[in-house]
Structures are given as structure tokens and as C-alpha cells.
Protein backbone atom coordinates (compact mmCIF):
# COMPACT_ATOMS: atom_id res chain seq x y z
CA UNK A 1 59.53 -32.21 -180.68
CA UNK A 2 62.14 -32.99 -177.96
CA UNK A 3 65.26 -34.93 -178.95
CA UNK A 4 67.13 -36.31 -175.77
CA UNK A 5 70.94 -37.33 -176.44
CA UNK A 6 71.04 -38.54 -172.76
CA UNK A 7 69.19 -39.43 -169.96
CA UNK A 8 68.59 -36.57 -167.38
CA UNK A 9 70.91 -36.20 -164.63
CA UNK A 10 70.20 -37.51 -161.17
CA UNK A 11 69.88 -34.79 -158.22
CA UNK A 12 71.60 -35.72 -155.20
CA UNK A 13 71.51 -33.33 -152.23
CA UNK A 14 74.09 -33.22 -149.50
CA UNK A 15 75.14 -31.02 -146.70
CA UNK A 16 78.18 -29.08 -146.65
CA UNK A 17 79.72 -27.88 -144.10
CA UNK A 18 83.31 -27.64 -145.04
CA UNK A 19 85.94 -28.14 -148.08
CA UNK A 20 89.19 -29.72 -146.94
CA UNK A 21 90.31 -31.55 -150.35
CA UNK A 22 91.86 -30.74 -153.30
CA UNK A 23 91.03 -31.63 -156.59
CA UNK A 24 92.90 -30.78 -159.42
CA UNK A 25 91.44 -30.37 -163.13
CA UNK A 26 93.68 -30.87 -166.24
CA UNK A 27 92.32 -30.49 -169.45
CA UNK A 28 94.08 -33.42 -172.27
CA UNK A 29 95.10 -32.18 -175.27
CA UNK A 30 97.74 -34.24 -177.92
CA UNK A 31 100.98 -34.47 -176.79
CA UNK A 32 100.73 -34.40 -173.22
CA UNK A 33 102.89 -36.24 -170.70
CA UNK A 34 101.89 -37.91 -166.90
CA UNK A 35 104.25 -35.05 -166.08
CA UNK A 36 101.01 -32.97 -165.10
CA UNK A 37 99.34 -36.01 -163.29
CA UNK A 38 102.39 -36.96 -161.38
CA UNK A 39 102.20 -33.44 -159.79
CA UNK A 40 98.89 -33.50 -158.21
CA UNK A 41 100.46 -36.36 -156.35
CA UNK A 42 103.51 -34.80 -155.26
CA UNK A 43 101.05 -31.12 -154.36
CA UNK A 44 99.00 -33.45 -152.07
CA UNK A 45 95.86 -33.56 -154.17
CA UNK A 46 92.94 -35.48 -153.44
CA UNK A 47 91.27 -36.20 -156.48
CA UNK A 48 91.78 -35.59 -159.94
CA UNK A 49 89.42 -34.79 -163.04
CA UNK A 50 90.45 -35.01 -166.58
CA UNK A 51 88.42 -33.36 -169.60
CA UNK A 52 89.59 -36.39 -172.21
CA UNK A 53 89.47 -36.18 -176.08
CA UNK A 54 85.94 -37.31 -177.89
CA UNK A 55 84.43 -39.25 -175.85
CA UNK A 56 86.55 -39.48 -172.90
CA UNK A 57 90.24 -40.70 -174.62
CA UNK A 58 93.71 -39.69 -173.40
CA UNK A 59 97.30 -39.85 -175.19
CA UNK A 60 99.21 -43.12 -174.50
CA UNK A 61 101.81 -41.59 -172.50
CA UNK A 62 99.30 -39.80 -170.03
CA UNK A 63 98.19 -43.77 -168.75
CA UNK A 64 100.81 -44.22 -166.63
CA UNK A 65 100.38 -40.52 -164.65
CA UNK A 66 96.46 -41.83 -164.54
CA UNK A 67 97.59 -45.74 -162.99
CA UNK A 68 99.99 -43.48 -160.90
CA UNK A 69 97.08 -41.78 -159.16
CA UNK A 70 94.79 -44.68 -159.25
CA UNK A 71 98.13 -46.77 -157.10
CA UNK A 72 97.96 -43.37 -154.88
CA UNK A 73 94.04 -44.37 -153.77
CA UNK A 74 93.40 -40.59 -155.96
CA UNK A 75 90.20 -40.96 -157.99
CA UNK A 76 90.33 -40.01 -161.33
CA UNK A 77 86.93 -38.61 -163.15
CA UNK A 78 86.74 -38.22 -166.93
CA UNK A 79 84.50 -35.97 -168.69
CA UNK A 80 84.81 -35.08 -172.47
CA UNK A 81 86.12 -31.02 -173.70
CA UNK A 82 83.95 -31.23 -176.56
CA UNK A 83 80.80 -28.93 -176.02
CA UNK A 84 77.63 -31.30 -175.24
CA UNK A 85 79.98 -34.18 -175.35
CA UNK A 86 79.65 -37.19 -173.39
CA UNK A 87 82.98 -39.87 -172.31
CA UNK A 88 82.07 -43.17 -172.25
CA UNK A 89 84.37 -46.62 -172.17
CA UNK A 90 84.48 -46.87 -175.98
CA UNK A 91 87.57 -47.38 -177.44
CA UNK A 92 90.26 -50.24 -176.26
CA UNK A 93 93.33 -48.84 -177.57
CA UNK A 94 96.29 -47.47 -174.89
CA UNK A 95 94.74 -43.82 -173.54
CA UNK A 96 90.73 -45.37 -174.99
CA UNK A 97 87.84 -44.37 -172.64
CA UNK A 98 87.74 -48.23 -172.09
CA UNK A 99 90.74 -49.08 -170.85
CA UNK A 100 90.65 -46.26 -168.63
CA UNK A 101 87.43 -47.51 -167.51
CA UNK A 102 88.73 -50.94 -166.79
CA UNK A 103 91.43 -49.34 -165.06
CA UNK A 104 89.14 -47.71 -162.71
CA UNK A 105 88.73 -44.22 -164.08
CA UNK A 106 85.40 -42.96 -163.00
CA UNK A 107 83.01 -41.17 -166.06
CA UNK A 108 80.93 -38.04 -165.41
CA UNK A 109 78.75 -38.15 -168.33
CA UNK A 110 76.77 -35.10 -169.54
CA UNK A 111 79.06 -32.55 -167.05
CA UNK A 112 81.35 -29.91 -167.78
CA UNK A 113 84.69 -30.73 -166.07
CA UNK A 114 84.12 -27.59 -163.82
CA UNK A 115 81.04 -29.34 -162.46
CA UNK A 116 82.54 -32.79 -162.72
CA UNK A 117 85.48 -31.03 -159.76
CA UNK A 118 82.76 -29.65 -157.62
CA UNK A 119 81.37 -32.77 -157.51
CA UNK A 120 84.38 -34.62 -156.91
CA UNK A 121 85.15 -32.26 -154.02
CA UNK A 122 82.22 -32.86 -152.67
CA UNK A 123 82.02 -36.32 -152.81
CA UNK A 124 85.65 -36.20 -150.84
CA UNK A 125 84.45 -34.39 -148.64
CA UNK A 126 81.84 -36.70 -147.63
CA UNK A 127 83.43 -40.05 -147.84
CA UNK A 128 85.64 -41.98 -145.64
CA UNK A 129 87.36 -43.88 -148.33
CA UNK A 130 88.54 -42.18 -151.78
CA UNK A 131 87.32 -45.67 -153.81
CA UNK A 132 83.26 -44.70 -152.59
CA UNK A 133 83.61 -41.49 -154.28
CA UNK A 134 82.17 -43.46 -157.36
CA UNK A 135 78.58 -43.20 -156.49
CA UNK A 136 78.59 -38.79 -156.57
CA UNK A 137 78.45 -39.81 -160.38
């Protein structure tokens, strides 16, 4: 018997000829500051992915480095740390996986964030605007 947790992933081919763009991973853990986030702005980075707590949450006081990048036109992509886990817009509290979704933090469900910033990269690297990035995932 197979037991599916998600639906399977959609293949999408493209090209690649070159990397300009930087993207920036940051793994959340309890505590942290939008000290972290405010410095991929200031480094020049292009994108930024976050592995978020449970299903995709954030500490209250890391919202305001994420709205910093969002204001910056830098797309933000949330995956969960846990193994096998999957972010989703869930929870409405300040730093919950749906606030940050309302705010327009893009989810990478079922992807480790080490895959999540390859595609991310990619996706840069293909796009003319940062905003149609949203479609790689």
C-alpha cells in the first residue's frame, strides 16, 4: 500500500546558460532578528529563501526583515526545516505561514531549502521581473 502525504511535484525543464543572481538561504530558528534579512539587501542579493518553523512560521521580529525584502522587489520562498515537512499559509498570528503568505511570501512545498535556492536561482535567472518568479514553484 502507498500512502501519499502530497501530491507529486511538477517537472519543469529550462535551459541554462548562465547564473548571474544571488540567492541567499537562512535557516529560522527562535530568537532570530531581520538583522540576517536586512543583509541580503545591503550584499546585493537577489532572492531570498527561508527554511521556517513547522509548517512554514517565522519569529515576530523576523516580519519586518521579510516586508523589507518584499519593499526591495526580493522574493522571498519558504520551505519548512522539519524532515518531510511541508509550509503552508496556516497560522494567522505575527511570523504565521499565513500572514506571510498574504504578505507575498512564496511556498515551496515538499522541497528541501537547498532545492527550494536552486530553484529560485533559476527562476531569476530566467525572468525579467523578480514578482514572475512565483510560477518556478
Amino acid at each position: 500500500m502507498i500512502h501519499f502525504h502530497h501530491a507529486p511535484l511538477q517537472k519543469q525543464y529550462v535551459e541554462v546558460s548562465t547564473i548571474e543572481k544571488k540567492v541567499a538561504l537562512f535557516k529560522v530558528y527562535a530568537g532570530m532578528e531581520a538583522d540576517l534579512l536586512l543583509s541580503a539587501i545591503d550584499s546585493g542579493y537577489n532572492g531570498v529563501v527561508l527554511e521556517g518553523l513547522g509548517q512554514g512560521n517565522v519569529p515576530p521580529a523576523v516580519v519586518t526583515g521579510i516586508q523589507a525584502l518584499l519593499d526591495h522587489q526580493i522574493p522571498v520562498v519558504l520551505v519548512s526545516r522539519c524532515f518531510n515537512g511541508i509550509a503552508q499559509g496556516v497560522y494567522g498570528y505575527e511570523g504565521g505561514g499565513k500572514m506571510l503568505e498574504d504578505m507575498g511570501v512564496i511556498y515551496a512545498p515538499g522541497i528541501s531549502g537547498q532545492k527550494a535556492r536552486l530553484k529560485l536561482l533559476i527562476g531569476l535567472n530566467q525572468v525579467h521581473s523578480p514578482i514572475e518568479v512565483a510560477h518556478f514553484f
